[in-house]
N, C-alpha and C. Protein backbone atom coordinates (compact mmCIF):
# COMPACT_ATOMS: atom_id res chain seq x y z
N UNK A 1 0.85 -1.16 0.00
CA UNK A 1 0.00 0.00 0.00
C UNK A 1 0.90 1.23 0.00
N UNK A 2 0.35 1.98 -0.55
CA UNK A 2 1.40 3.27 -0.50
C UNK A 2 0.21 4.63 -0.82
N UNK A 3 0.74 5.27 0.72
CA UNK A 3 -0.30 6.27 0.96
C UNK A 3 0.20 7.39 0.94
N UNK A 4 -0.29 8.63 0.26
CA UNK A 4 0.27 10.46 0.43
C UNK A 4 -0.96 11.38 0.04
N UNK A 5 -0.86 12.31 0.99
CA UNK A 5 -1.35 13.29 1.17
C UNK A 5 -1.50 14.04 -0.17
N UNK A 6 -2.24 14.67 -0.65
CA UNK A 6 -2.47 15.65 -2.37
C UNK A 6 -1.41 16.64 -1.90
N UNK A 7 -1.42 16.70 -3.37
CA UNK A 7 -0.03 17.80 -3.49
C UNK A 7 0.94 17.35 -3.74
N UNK A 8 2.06 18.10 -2.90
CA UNK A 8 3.98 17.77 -2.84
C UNK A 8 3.78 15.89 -2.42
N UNK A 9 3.12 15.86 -1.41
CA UNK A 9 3.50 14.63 -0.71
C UNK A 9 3.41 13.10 -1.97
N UNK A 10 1.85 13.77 -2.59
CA UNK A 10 1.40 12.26 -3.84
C UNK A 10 2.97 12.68 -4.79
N UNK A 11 2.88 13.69 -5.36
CA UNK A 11 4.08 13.94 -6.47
C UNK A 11 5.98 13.33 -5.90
N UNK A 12 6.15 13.04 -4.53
CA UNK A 12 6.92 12.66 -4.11
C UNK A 12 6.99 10.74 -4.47
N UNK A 13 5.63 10.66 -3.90
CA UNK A 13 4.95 9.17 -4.13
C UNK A 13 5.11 8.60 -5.47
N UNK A 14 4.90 9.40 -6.27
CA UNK A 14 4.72 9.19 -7.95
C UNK A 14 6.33 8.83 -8.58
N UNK A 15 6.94 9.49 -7.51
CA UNK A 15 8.29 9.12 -8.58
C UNK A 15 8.95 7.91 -8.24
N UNK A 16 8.47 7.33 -6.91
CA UNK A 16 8.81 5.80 -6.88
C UNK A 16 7.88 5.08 -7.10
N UNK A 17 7.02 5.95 -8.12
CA UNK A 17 6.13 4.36 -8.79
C UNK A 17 6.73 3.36 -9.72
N UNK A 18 7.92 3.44 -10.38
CA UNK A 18 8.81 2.45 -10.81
C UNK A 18 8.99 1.21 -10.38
N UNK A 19 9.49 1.76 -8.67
CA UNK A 19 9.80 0.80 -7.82
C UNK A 19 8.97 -0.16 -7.71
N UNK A 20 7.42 0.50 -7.94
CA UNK A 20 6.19 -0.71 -7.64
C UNK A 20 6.01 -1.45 -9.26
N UNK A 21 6.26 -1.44 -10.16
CA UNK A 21 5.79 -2.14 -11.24
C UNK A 21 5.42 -2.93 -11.27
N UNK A 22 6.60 -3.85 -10.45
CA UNK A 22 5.73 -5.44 -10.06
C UNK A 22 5.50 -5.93 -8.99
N UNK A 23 4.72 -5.12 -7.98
CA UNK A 23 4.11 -5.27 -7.10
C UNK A 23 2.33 -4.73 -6.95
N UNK A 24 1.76 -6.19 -6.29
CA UNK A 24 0.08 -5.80 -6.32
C UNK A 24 0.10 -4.08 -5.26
N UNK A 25 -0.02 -3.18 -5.85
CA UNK A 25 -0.08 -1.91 -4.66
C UNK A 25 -1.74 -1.54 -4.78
N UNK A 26 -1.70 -1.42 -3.80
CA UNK A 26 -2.81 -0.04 -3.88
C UNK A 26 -2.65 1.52 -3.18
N UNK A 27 -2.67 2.38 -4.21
CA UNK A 27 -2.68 4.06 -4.16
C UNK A 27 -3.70 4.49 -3.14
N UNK A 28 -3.58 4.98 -1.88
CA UNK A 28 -4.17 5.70 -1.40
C UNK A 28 -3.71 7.38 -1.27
N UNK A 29 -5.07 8.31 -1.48
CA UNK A 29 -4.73 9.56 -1.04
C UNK A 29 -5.69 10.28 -0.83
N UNK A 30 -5.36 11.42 -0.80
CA UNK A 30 -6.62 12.63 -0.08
C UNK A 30 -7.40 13.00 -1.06
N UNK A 31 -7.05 13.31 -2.36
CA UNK A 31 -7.46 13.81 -4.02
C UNK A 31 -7.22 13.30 -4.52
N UNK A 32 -8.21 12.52 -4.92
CA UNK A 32 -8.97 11.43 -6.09
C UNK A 32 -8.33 11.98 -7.43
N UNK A 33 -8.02 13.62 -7.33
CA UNK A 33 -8.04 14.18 -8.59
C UNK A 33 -6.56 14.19 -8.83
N UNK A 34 -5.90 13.50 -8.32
CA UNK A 34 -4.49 13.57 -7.99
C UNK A 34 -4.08 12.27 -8.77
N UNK A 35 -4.85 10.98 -8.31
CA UNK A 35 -4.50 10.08 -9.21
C UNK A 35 -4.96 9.75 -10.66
N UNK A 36 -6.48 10.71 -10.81
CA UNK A 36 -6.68 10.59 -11.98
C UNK A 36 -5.68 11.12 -13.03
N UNK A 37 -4.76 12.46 -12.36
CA UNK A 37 -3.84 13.24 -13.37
C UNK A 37 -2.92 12.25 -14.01
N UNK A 38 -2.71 11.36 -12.56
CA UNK A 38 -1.25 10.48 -13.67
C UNK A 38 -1.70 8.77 -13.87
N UNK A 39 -2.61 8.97 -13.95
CA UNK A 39 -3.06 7.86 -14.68
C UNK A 39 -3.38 6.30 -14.19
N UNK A 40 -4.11 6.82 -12.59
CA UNK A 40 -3.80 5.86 -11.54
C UNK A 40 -5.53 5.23 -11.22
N UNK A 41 -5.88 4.45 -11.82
CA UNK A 41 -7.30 4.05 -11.28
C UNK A 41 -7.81 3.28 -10.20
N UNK A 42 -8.72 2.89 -9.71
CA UNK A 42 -8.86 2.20 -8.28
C UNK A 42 -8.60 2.33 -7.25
N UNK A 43 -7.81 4.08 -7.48
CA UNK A 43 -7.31 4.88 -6.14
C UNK A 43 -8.02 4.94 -4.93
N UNK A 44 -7.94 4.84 -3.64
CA UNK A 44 -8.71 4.64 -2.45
C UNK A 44 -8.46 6.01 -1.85
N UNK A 45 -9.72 6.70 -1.28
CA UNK A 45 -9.34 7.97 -1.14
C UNK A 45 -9.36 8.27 0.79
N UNK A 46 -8.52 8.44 1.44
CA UNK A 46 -8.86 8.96 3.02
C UNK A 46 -9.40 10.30 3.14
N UNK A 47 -9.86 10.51 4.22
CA UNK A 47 -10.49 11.79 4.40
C UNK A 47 -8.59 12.58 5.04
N UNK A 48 -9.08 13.60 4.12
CA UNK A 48 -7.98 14.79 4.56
C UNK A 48 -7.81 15.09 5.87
N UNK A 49 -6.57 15.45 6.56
CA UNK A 49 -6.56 15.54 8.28
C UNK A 49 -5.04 16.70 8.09
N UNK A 50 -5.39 17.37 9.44
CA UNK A 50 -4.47 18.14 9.62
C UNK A 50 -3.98 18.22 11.17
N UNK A 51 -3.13 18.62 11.64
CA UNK A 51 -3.30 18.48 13.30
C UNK A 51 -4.24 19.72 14.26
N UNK A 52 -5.02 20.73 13.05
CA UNK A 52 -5.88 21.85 13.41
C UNK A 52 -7.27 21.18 13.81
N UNK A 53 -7.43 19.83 13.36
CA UNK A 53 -8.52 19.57 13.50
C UNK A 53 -8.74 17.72 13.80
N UNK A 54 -9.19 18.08 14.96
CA UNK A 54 -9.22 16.66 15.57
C UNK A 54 -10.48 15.80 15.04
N UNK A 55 -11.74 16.09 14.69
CA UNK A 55 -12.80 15.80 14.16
C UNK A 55 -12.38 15.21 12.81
N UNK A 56 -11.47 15.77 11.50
CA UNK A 56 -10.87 15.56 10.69
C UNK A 56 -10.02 14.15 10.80
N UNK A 57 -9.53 14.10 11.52
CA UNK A 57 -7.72 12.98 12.23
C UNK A 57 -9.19 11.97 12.68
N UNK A 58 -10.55 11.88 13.21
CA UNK A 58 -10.82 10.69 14.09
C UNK A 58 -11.34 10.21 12.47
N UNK A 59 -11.61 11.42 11.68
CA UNK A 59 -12.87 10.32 10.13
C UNK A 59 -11.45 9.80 9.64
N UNK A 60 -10.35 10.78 9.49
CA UNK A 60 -8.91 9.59 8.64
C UNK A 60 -8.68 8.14 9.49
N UNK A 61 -8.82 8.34 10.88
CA UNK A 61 -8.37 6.99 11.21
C UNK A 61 -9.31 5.98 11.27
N UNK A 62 -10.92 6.33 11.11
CA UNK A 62 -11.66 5.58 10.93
C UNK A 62 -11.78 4.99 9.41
N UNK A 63 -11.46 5.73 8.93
CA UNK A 63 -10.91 4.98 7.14
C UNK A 63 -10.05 4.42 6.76
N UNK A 64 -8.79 4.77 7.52
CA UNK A 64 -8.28 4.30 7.86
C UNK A 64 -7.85 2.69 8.42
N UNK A 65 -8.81 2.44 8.84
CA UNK A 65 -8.16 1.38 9.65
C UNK A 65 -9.42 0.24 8.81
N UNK A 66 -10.71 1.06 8.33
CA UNK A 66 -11.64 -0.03 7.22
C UNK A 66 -10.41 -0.56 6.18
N UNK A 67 -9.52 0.67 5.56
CA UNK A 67 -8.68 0.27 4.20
C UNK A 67 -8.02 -0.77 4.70
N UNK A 68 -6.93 -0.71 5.85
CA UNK A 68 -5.77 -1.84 6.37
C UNK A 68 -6.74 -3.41 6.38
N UNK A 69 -7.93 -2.97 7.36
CA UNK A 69 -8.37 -4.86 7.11
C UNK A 69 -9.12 -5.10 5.44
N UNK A 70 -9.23 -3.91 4.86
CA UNK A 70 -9.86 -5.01 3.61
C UNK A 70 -8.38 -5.17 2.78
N UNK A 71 -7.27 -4.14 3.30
CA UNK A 71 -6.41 -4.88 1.73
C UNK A 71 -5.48 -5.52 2.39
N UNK A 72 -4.94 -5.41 3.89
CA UNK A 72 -4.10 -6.02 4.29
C UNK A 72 -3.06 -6.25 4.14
N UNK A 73 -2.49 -4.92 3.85
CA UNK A 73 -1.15 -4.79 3.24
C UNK A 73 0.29 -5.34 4.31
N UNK A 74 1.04 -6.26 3.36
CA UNK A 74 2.26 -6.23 4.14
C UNK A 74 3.14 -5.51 4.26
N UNK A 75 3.11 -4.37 3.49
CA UNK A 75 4.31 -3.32 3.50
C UNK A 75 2.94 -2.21 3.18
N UNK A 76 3.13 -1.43 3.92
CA UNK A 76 3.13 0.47 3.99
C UNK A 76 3.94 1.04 3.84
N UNK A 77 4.01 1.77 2.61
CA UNK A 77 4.58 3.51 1.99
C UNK A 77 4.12 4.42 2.25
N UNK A 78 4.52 5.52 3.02
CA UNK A 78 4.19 7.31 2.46
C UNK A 78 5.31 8.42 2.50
N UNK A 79 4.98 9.32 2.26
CA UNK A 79 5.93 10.50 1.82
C UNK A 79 4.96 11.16 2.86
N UNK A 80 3.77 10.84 3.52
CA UNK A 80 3.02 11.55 4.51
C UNK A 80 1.81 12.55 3.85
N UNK A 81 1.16 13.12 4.37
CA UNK A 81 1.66 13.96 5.26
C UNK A 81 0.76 13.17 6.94
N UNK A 82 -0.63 14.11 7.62
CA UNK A 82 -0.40 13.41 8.80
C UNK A 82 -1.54 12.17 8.02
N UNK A 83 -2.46 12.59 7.10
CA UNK A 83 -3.04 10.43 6.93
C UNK A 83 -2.24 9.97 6.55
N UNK A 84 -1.21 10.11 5.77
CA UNK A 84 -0.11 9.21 5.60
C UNK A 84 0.36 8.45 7.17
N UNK A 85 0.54 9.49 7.89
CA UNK A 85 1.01 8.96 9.49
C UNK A 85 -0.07 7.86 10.22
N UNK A 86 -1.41 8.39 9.45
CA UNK A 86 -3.18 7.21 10.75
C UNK A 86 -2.76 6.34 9.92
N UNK A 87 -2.75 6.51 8.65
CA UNK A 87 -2.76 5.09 7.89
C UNK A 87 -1.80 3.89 8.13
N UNK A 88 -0.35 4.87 8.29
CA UNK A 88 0.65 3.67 8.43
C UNK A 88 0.67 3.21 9.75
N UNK A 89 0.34 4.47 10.99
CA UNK A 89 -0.19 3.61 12.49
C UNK A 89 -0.57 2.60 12.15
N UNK A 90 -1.85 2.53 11.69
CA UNK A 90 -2.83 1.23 11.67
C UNK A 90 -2.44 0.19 10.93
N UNK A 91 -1.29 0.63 10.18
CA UNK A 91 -0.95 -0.53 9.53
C UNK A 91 0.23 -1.58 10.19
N UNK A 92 0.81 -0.68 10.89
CA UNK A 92 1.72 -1.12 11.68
C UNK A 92 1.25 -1.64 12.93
N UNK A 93 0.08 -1.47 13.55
CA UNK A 93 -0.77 -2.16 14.77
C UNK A 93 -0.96 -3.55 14.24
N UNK A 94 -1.58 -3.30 12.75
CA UNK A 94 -1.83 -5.02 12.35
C UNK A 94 -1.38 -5.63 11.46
N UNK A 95 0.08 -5.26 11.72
CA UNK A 95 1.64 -6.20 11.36
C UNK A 95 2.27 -5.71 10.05
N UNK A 96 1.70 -4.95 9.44
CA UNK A 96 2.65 -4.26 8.39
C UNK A 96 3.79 -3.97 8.35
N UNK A 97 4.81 -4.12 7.76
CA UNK A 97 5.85 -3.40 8.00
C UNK A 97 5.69 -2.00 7.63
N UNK A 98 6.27 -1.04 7.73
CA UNK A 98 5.94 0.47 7.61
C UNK A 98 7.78 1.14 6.72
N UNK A 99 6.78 2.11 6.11
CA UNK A 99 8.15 2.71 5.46
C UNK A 99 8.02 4.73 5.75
N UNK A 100 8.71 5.43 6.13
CA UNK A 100 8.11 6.59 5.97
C UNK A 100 9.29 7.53 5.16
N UNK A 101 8.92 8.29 4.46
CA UNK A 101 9.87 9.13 3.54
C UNK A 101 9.25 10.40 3.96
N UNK A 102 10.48 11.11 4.78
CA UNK A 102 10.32 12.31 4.83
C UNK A 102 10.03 13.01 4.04
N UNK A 103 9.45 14.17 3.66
CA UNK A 103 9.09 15.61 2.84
C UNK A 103 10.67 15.84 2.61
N UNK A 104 11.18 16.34 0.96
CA UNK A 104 11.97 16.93 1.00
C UNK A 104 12.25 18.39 1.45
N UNK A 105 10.58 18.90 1.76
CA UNK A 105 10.68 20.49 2.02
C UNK A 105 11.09 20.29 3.72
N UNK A 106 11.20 19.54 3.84
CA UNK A 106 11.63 19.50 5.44
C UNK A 106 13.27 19.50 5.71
N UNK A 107 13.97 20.45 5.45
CA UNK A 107 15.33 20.54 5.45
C UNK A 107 16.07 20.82 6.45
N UNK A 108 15.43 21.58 7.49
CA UNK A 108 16.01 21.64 8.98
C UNK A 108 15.57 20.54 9.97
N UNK A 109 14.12 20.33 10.20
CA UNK A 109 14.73 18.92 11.24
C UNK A 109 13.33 18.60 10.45
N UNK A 110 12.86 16.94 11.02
CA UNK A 110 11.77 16.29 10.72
C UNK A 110 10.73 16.64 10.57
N UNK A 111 9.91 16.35 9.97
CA UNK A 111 8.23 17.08 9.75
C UNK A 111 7.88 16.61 11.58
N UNK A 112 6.53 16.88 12.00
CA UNK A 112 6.09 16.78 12.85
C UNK A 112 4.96 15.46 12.53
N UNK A 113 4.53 14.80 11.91
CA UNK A 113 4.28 13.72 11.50
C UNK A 113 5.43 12.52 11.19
N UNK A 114 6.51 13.18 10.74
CA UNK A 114 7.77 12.72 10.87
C UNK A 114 8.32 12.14 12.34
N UNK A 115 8.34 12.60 13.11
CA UNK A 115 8.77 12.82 14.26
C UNK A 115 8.30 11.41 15.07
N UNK A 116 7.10 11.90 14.40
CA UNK A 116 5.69 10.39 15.19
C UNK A 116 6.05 9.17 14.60
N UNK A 117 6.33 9.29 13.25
CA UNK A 117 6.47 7.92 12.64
C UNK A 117 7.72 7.32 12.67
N UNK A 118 8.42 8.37 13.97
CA UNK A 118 9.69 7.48 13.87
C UNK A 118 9.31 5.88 15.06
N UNK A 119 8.70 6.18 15.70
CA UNK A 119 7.93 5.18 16.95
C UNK A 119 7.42 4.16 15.74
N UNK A 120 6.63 4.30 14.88
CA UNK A 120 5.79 3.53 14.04
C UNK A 120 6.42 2.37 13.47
N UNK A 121 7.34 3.45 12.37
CA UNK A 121 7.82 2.89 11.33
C UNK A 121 9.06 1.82 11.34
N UNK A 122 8.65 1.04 10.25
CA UNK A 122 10.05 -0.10 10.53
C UNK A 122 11.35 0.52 9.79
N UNK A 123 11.59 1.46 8.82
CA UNK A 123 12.46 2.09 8.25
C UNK A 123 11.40 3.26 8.14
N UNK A 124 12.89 4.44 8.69
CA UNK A 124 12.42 5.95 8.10
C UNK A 124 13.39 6.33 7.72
N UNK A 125 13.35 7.41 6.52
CA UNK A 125 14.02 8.06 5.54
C UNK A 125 13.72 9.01 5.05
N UNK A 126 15.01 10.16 5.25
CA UNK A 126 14.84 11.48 4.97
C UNK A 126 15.67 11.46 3.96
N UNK A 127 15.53 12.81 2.97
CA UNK A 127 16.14 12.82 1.92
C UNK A 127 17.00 14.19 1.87
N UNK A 128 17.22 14.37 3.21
CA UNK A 128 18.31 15.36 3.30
C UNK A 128 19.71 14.68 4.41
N UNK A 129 20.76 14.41 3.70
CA UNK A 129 22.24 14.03 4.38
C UNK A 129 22.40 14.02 5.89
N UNK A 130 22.15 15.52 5.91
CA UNK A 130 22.67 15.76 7.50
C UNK A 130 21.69 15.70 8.54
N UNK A 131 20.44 15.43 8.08
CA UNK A 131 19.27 15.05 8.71
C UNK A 131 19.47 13.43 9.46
N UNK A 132 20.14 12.56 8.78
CA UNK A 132 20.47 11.59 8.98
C UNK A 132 21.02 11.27 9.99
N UNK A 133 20.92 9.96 11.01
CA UNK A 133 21.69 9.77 12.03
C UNK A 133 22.08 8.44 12.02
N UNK A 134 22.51 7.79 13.01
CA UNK A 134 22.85 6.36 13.42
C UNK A 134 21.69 5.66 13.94
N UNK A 135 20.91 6.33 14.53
CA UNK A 135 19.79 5.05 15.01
C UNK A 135 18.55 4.99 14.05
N UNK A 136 18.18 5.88 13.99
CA UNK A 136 16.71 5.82 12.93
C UNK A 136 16.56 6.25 11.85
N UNK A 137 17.21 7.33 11.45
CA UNK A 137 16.66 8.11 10.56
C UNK A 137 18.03 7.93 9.58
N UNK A 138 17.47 7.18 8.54
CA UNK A 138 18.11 6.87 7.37
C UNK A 138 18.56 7.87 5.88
N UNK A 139 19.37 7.95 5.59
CA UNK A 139 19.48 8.54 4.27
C UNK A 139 20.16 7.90 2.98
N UNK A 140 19.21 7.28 1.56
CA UNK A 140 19.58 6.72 0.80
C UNK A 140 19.71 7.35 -0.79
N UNK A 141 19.01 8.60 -0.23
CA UNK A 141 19.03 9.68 -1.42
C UNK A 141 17.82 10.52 -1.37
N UNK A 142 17.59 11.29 -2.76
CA UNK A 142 16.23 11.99 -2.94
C UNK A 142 15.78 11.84 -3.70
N UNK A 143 14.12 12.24 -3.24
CA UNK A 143 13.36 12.12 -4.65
C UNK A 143 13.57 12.93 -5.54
N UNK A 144 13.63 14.23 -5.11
CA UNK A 144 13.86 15.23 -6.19
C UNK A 144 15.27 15.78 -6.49
């Protein structure tokens, strides 16, 4: 499964769609209209969440957590932003492995969804060098 937020976060997502060619994935994101642009059908859409709004964050994790038991993904992707973060929680509660790719616009320290998914995730990865450390936070390059 590989989940991102509309905008920067899906267009981050999009450029390791290579990587998936031959893998069963399914695209989740916030704008439907996001996957129709590049040519992505059967897209699963979460409700948009921000940390301004808690009412927002309870409908993502309640969709959240319907998507994880019907597709049952063994591996979770996102570039984030925070449904990228409910989604891969829940995926990681019921055994997923988890992947999280920092925002490249995040160049001084971790996103704040970032931060969270370092607890979550089974590999995290930023795509800035010096962001990088020894225990968690990985650097293997960038998307952009």
């Amino acid at each position: 499964m590989a989940v991102a937020s509309g905008g920067g976060h899906w267009d981050e997502l999009m450029l390791l769609r290579p990587a998936f060619a031959h893998c069963d994935i399914t695209y989740v994101t916030t704008f439907k209209g996001m996957a129709e642009r590049d040519g992505i059908e059967g897209v699963m859409v979460l409700p948009d969440a921000n940390r301004d709004s808690a009412r927002d964050a309870w409908g993502c994790l309640v969709a959240s957590i319907k998507l994880v038991r019907k597709f049952k993904p063994e591996v979770l992707i996102t570039t984030g932003a925070l449904p990228g973060l409910i989604c891969m929680i829940v995926a990681r509660l019921f055994g997923a492995r988890t992947i999280w790719i920092d925002s490249i616009a995040n160049y001084e320290v971790p996103s704040l969804s970032g931060r969270v998914a370092m607890l979550f995730s089974s590999l995290w990865l930023t795509q800035w060098p010096h962001l990088a450390n020894a225990r968690r936070r990985k650097f293997y390059g960038a998307l952009l």
